[in-house]
C-alpha atoms as a PDB file:
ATOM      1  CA  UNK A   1     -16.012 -51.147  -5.677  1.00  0.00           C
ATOM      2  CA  UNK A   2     -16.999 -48.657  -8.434  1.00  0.00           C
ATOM      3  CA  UNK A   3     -14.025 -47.119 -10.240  1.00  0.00           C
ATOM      4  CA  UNK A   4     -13.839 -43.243  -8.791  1.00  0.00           C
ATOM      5  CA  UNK A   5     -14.722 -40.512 -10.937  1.00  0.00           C
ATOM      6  CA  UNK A   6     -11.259 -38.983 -11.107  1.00  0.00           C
ATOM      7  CA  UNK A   7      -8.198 -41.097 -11.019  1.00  0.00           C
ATOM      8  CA  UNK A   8      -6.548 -38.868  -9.021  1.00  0.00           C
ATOM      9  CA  UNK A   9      -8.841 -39.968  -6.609  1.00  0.00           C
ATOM     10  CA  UNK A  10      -7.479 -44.154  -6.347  1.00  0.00           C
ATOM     11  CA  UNK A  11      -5.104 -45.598  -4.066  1.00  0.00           C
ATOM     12  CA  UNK A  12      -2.892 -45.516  -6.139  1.00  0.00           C
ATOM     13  CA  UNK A  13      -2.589 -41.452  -5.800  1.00  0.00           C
ATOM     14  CA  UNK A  14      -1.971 -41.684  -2.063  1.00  0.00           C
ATOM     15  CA  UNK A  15       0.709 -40.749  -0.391  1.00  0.00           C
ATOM     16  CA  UNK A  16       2.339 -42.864   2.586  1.00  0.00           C
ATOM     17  CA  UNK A  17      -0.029 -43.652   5.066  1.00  0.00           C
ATOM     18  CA  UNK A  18       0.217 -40.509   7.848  1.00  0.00           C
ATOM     19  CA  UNK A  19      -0.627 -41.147  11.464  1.00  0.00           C
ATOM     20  CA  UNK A  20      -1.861 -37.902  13.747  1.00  0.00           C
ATOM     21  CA  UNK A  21      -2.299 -34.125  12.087  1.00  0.00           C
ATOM     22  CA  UNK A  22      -0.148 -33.191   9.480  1.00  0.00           C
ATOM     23  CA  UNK A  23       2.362 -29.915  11.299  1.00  0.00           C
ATOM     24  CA  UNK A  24       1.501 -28.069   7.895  1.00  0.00           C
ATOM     25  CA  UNK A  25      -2.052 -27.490   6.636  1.00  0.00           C
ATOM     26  CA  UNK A  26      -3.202 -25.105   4.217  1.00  0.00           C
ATOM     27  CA  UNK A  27      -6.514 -24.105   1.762  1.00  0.00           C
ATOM     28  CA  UNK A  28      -5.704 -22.782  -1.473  1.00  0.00           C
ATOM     29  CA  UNK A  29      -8.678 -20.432  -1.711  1.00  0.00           C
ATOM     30  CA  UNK A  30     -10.059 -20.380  -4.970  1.00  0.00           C
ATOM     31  CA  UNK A  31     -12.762 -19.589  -7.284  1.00  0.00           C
ATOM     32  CA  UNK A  32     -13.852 -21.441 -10.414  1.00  0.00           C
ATOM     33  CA  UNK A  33     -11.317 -20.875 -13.267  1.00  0.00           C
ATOM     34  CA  UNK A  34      -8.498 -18.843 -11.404  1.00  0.00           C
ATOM     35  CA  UNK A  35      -6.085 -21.217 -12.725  1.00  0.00           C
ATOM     36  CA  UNK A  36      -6.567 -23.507  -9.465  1.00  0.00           C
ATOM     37  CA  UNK A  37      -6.171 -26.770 -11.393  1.00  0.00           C
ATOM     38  CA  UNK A  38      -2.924 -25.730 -12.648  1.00  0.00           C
ATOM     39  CA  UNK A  39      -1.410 -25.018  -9.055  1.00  0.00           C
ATOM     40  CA  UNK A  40      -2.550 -27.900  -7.569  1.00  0.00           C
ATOM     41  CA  UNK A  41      -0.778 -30.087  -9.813  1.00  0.00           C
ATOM     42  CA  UNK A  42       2.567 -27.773  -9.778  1.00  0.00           C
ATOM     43  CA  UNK A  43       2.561 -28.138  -6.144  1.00  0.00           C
ATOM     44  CA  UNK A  44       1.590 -31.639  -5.901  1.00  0.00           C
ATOM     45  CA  UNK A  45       4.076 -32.510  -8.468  1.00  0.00           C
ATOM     46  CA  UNK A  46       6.989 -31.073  -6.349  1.00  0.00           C
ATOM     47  CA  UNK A  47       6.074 -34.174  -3.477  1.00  0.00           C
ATOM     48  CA  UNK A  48       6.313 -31.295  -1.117  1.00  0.00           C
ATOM     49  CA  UNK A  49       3.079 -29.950  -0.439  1.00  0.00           C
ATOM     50  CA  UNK A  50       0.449 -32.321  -0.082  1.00  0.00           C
ATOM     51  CA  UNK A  51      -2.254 -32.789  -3.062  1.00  0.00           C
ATOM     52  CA  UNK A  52      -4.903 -29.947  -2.544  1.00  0.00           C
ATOM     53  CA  UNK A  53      -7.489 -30.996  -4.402  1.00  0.00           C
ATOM     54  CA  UNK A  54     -10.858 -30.103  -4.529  1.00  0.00           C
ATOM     55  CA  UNK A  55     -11.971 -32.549  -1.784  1.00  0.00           C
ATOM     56  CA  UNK A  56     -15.556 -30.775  -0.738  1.00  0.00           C
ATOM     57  CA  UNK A  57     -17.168 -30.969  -4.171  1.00  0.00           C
ATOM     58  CA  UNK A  58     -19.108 -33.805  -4.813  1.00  0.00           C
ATOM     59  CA  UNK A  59     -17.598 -35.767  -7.456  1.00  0.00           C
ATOM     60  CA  UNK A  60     -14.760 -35.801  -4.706  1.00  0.00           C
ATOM     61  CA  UNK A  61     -16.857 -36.599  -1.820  1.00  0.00           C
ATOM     62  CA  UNK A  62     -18.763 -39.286  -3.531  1.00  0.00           C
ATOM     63  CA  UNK A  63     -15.441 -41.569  -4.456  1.00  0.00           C
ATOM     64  CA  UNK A  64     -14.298 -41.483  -1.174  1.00  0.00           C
ATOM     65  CA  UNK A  65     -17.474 -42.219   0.599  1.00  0.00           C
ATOM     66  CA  UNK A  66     -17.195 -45.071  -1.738  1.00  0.00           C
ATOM     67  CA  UNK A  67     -13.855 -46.130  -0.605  1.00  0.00           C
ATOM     68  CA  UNK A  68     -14.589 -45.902   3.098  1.00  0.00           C
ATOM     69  CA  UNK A  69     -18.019 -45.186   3.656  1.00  0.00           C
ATOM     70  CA  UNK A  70     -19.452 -43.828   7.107  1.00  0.00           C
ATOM     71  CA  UNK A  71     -22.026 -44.449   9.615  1.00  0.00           C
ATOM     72  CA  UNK A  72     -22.963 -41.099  11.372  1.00  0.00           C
ATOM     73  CA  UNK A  73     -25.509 -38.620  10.153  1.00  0.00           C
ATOM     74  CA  UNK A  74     -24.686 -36.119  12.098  1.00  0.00           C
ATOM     75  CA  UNK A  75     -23.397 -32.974   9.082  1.00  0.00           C
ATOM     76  CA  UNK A  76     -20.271 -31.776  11.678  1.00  0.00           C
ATOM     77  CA  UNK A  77     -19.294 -35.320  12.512  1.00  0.00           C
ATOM     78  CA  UNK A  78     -19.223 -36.863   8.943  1.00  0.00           C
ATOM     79  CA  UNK A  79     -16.975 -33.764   7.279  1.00  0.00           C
ATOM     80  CA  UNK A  80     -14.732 -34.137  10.246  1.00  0.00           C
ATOM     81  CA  UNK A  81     -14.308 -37.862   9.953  1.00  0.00           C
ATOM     82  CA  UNK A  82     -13.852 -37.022   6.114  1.00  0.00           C
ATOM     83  CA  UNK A  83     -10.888 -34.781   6.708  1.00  0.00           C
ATOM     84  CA  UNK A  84      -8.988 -37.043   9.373  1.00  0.00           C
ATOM     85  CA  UNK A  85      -9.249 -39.981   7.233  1.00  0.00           C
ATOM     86  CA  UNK A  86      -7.836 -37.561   3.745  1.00  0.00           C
ATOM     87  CA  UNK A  87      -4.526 -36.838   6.139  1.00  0.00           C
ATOM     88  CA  UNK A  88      -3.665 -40.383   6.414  1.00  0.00           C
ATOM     89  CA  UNK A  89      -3.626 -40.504   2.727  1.00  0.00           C
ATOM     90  CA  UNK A  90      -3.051 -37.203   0.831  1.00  0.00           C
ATOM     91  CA  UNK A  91      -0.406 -35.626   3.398  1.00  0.00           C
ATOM     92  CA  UNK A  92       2.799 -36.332   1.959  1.00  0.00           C
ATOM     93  CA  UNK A  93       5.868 -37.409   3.761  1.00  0.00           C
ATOM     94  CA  UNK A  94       7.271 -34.173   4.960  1.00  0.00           C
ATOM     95  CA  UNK A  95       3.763 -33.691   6.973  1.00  0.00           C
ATOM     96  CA  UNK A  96       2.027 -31.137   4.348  1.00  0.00           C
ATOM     97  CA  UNK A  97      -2.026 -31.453   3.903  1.00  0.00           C
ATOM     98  CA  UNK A  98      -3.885 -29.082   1.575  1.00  0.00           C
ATOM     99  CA  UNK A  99      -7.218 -28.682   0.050  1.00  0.00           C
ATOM    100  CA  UNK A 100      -8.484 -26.457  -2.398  1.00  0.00           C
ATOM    101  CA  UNK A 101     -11.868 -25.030  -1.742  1.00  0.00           C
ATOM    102  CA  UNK A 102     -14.231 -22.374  -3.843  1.00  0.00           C
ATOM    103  CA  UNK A 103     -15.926 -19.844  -1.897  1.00  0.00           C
ATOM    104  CA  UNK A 104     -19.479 -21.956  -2.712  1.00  0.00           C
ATOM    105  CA  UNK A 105     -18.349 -24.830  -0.769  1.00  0.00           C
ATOM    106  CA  UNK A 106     -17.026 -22.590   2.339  1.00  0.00           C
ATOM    107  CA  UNK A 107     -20.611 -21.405   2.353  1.00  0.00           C
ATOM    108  CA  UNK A 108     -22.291 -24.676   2.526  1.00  0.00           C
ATOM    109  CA  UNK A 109     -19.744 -26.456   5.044  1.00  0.00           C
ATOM    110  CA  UNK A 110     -21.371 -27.685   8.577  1.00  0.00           C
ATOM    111  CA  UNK A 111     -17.783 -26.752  10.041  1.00  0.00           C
ATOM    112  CA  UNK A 112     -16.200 -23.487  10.050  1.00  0.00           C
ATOM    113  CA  UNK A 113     -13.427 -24.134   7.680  1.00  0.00           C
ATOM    114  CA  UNK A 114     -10.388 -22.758  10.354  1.00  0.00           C
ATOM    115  CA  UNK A 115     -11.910 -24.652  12.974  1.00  0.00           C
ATOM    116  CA  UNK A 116     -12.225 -28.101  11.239  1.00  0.00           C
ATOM    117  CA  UNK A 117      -8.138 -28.010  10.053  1.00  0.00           C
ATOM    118  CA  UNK A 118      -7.235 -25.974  13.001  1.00  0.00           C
ATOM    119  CA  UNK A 119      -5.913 -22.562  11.963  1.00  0.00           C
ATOM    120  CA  UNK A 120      -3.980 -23.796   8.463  1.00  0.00           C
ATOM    121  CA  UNK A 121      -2.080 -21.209   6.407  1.00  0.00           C
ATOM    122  CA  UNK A 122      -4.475 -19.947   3.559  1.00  0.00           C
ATOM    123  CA  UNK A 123      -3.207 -19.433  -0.131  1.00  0.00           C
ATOM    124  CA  UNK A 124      -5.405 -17.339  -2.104  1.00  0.00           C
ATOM    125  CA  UNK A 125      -5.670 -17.522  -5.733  1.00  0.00           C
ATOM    126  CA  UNK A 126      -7.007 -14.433  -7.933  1.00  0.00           C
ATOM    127  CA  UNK A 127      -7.157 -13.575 -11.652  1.00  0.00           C
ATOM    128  CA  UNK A 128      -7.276 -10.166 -12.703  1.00  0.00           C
ATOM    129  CA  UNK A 129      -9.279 -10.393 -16.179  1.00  0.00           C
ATOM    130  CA  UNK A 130     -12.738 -11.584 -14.681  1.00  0.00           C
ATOM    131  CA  UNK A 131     -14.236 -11.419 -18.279  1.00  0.00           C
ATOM    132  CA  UNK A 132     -11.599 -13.780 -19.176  1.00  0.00           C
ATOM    133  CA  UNK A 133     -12.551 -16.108 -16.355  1.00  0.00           C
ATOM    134  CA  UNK A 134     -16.597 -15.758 -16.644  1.00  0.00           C
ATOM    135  CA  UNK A 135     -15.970 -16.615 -20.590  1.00  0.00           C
ATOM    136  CA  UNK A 136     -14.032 -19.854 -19.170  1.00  0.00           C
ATOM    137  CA  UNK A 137     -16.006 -20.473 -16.802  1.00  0.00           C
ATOM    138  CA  UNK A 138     -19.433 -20.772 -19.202  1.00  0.00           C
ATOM    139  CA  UNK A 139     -17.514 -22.537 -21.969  1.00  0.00           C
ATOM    140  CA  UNK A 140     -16.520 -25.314 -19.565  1.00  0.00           C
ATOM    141  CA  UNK A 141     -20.608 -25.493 -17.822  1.00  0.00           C
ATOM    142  CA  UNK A 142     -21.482 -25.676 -21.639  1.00  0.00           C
ATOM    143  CA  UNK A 143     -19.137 -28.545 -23.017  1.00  0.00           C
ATOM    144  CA  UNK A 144     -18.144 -30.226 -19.718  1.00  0.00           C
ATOM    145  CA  UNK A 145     -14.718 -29.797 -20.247  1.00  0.00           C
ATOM    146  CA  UNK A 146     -12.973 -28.528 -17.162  1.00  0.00           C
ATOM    147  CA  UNK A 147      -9.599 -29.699 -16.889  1.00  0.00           C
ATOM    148  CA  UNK A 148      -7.363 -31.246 -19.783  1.00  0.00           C
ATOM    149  CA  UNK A 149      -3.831 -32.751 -18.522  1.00  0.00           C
ATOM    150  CA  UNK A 150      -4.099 -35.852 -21.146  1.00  0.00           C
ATOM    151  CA  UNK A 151      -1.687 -37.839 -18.398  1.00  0.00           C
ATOM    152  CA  UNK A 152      -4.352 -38.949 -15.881  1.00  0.00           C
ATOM    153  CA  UNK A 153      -7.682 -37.863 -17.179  1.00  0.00           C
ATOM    154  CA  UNK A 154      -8.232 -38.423 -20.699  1.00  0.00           C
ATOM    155  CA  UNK A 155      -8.248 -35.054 -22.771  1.00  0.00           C
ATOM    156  CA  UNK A 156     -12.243 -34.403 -23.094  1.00  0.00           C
ATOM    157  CA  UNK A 157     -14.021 -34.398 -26.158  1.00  0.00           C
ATOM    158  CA  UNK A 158     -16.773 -31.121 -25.459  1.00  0.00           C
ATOM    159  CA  UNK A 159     -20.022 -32.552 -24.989  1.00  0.00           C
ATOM    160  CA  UNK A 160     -21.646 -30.081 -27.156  1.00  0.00           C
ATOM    161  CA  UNK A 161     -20.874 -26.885 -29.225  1.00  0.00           C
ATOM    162  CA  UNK A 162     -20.612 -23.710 -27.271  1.00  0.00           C
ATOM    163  CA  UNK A 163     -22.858 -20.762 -27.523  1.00  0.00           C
ATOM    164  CA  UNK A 164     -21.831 -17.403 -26.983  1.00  0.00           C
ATOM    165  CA  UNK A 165     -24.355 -16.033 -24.476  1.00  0.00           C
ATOM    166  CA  UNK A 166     -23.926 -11.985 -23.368  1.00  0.00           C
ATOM    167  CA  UNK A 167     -27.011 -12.792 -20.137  1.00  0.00           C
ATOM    168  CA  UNK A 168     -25.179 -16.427 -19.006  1.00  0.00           C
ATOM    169  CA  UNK A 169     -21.473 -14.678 -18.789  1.00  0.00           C
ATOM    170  CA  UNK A 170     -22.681 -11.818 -16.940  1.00  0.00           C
ATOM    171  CA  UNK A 171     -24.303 -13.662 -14.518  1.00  0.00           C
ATOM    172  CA  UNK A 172     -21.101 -15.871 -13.990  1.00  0.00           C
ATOM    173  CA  UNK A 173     -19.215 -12.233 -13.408  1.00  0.00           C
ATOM    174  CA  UNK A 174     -21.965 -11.528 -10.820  1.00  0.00           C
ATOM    175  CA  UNK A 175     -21.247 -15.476  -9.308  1.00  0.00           C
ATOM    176  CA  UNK A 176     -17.126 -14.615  -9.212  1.00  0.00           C
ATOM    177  CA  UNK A 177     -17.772 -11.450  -7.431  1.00  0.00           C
ATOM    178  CA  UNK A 178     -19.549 -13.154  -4.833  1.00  0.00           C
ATOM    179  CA  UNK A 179     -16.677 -16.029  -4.840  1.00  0.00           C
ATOM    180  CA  UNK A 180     -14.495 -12.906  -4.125  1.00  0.00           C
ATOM    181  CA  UNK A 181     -17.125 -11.533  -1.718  1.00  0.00           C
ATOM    182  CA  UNK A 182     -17.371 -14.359   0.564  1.00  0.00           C
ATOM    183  CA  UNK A 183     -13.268 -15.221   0.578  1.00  0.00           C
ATOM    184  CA  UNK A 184     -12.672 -11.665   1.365  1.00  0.00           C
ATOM    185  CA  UNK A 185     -15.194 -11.636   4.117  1.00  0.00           C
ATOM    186  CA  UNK A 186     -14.188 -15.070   5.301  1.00  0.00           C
ATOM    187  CA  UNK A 187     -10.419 -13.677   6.097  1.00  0.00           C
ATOM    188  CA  UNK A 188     -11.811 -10.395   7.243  1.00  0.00           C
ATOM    189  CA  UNK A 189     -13.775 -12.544  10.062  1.00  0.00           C
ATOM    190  CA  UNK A 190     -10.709 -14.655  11.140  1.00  0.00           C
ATOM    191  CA  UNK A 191      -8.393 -11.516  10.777  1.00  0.00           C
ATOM    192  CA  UNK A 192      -6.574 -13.480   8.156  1.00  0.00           C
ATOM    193  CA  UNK A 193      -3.513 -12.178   6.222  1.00  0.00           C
ATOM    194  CA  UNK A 194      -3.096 -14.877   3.599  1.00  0.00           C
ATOM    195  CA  UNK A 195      -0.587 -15.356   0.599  1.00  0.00           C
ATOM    196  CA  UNK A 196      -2.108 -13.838  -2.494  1.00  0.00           C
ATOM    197  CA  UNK A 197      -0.960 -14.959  -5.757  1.00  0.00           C
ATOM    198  CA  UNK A 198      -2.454 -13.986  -9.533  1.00  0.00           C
ATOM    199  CA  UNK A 199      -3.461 -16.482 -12.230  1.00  0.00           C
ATOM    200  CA  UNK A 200      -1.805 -13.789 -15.113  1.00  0.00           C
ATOM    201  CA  UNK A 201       1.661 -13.625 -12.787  1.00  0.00           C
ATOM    202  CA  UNK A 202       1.788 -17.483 -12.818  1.00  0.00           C
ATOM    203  CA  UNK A 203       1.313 -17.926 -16.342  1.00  0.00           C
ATOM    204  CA  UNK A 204       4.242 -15.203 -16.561  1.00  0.00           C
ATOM    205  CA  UNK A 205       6.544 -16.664 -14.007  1.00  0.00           C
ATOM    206  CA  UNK A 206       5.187 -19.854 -13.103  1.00  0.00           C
ATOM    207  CA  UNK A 207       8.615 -20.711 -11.095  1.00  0.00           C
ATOM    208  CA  UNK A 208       8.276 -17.718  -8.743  1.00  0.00           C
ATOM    209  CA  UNK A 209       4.554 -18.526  -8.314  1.00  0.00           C
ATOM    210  CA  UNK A 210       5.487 -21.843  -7.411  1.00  0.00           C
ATOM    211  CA  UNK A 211       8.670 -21.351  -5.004  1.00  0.00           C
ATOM    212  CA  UNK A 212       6.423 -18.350  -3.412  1.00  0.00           C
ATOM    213  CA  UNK A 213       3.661 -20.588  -2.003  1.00  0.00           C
ATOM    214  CA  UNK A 214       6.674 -23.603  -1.217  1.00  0.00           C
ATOM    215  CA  UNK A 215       8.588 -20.640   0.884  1.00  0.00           C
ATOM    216  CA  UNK A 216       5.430 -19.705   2.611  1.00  0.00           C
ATOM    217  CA  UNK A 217       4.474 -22.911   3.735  1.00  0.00           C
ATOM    218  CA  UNK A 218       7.968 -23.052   4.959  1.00  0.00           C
ATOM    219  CA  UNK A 219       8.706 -26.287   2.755  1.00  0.00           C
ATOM    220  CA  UNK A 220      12.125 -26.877   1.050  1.00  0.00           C
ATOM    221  CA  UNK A 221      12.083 -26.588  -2.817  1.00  0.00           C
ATOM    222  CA  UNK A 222      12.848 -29.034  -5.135  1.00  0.00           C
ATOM    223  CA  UNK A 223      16.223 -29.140  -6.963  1.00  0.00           C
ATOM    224  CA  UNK A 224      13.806 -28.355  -9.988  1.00  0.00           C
ATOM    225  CA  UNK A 225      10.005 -27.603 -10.672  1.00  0.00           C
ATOM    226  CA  UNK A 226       8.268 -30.091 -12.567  1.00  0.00           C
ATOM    227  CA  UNK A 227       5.614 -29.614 -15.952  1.00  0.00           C
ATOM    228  CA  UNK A 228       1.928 -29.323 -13.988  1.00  0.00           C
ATOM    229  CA  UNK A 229       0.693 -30.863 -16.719  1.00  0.00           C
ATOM    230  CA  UNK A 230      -2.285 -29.238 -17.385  1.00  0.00           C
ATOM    231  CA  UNK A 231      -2.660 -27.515 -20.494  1.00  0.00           C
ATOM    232  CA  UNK A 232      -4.487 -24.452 -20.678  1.00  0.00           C
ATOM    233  CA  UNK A 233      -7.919 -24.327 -22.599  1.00  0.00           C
ATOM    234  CA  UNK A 234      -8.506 -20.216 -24.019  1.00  0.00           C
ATOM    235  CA  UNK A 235      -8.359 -20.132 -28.067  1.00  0.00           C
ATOM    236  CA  UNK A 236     -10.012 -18.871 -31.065  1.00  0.00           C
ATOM    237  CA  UNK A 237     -13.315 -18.819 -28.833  1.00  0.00           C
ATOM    238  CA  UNK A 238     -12.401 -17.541 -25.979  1.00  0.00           C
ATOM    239  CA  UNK A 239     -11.043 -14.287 -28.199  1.00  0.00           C
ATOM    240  CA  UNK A 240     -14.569 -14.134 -30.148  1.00  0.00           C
ATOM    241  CA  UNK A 241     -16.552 -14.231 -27.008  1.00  0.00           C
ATOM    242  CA  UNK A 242     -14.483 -11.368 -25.852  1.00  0.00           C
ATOM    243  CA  UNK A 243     -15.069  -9.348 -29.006  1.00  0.00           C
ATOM    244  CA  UNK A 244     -18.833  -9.746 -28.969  1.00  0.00           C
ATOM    245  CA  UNK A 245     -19.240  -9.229 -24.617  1.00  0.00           C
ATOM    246  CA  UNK A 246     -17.515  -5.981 -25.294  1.00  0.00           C
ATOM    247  CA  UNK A 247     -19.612  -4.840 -28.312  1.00  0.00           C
ATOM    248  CA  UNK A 248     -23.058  -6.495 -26.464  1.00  0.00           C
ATOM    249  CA  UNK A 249     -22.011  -3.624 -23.081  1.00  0.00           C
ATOM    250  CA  UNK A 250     -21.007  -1.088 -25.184  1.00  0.00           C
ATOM    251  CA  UNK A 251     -24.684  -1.294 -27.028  1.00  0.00           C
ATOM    252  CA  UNK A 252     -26.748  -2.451 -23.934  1.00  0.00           C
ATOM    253  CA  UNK A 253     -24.796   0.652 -21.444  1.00  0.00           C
ATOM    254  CA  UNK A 254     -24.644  -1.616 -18.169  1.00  0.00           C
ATOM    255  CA  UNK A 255     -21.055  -0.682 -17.802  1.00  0.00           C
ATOM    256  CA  UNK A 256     -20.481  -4.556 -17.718  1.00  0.00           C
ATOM    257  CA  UNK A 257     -16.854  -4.219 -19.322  1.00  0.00           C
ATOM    258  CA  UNK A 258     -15.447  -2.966 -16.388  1.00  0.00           C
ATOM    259  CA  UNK A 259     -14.202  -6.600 -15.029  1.00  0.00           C
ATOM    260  CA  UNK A 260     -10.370  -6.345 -13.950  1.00  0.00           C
ATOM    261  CA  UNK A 261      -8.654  -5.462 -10.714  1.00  0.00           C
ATOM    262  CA  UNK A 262      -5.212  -4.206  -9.818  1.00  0.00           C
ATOM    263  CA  UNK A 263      -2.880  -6.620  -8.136  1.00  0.00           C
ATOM    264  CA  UNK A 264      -2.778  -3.983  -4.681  1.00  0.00           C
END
């Protein structure tokens, strides 16, 4: 058997084996660069809440259709069989299974998302400073480096030198509104009410970000919250970029500096 693309992703990252659906489910609803990485490890680290992970991309998909392959080519069938066989493995003992999907993969799923884990409880993850999260977001396309823990992935040497580009982050602020588009639409469909949380408010209080989502998936807390482990990747460049984006709008007039929301 080929050696998965993400550790995390082995046998050895399962949790007990789980017979029958886990009695708590949930999607942390996300968008490329909210801080997503960083919350799945703080809950998974608790051994409370599952290990929502981002299951539907294809890195993801690929190692476990390597570890248990499947015969049916029938799209609805094969991402339901997917699902039931990552709840015998990633729910952990106290019966909690969660997943992590970006509003991309939502759109391309054969199953409607509430359907396929039957009405789970939906965590969504924002981030106020979208220039700060475009700028992340095309630094990590452009050196391939998008998650640094140094524990179970191996902290990534950049695969090339990154190149400020004013066209390239706009159009990544264009792609997160429509991640925030298609989330906001999704829960407006299902008349959906679920637990918001901020990527600035959990680097301020990460304890209260974390006992928040435990409390609303009605799971007791730890005694105490663990390190996530992941380390967080803005720096020298991500302050430059910032500088030049905001000089590039002011000289261009496309109003493109007007990237943050309000927490209401």
């Amino acid at each position: 058997m080929v050696a998965p693309f993400f550790r995390t992703n082995s046998r050895e990252f399962d949790f007990p084996p789980f017979a029958g659906l886990p009695p708590i489910r949930y999607v942390l609803a996300a968008a490329p660069r909210s801080g997503s990485n960083m919350l799945v490890r703080a809950l998974w680290h608790t051994g409370r809440a599952g290990f929502a992970d981002g299951y539907l991309t294809d890195t993801h998909v690929l190692d476990y259709f390597e570890r248990w392959g499947f015969d049916t080519a029938d799209p609805a069938a094969l991402v339901k069989g997917y699902i039931a066989k990552l709840m015998t493995c990633r729910t952990s003992p106290n019966g909690v299974f969660g997943i992590k999907v970006h509003g991309e993969h939502l759109q391309g799923l054969e199953v409607d998302l509430d359907e396929l884990l039957m009405s789970p409880r939906y965590i969504w993850l924002r981030r106020r400073d979208r220039l700060r999260q475009a700028i992340s977001y095309v630094l990590a396309r452009q050196t391939g480096v998008w998650i640094v823990d140094g524990i179970y992935l191996s902290t990534s040497r950049a695969l090339s030198e990154p190149q400020y580009d004013y066209a390239e982050i706009r159009r990544h602020l264009q792609h997160l509104d429509g991640e925030t588009r298609v989330w906001q639409q999704y829960f407006d469909r299902h008349e959906l009410v679920p637990h918001v949380i901020f990527y600035e408010d959990m680097l301020a209080d990460y304890p209260r970000t974390v006992l928040g989502c435990l409390r609303y998936l009605g799971v007791d807390p730890p005694d105490s919250l663990p390190d996530p482990g992941i380390k967080r990747q803005s720096g020298e460049i991500t302050e430059r970029w910032l500088d030049m984006f905001e000089q590039d709008s002011a000289r261009y007039g496309d109003g493109a500096a007007i990237v943050k929301e309000s927490s209401s």
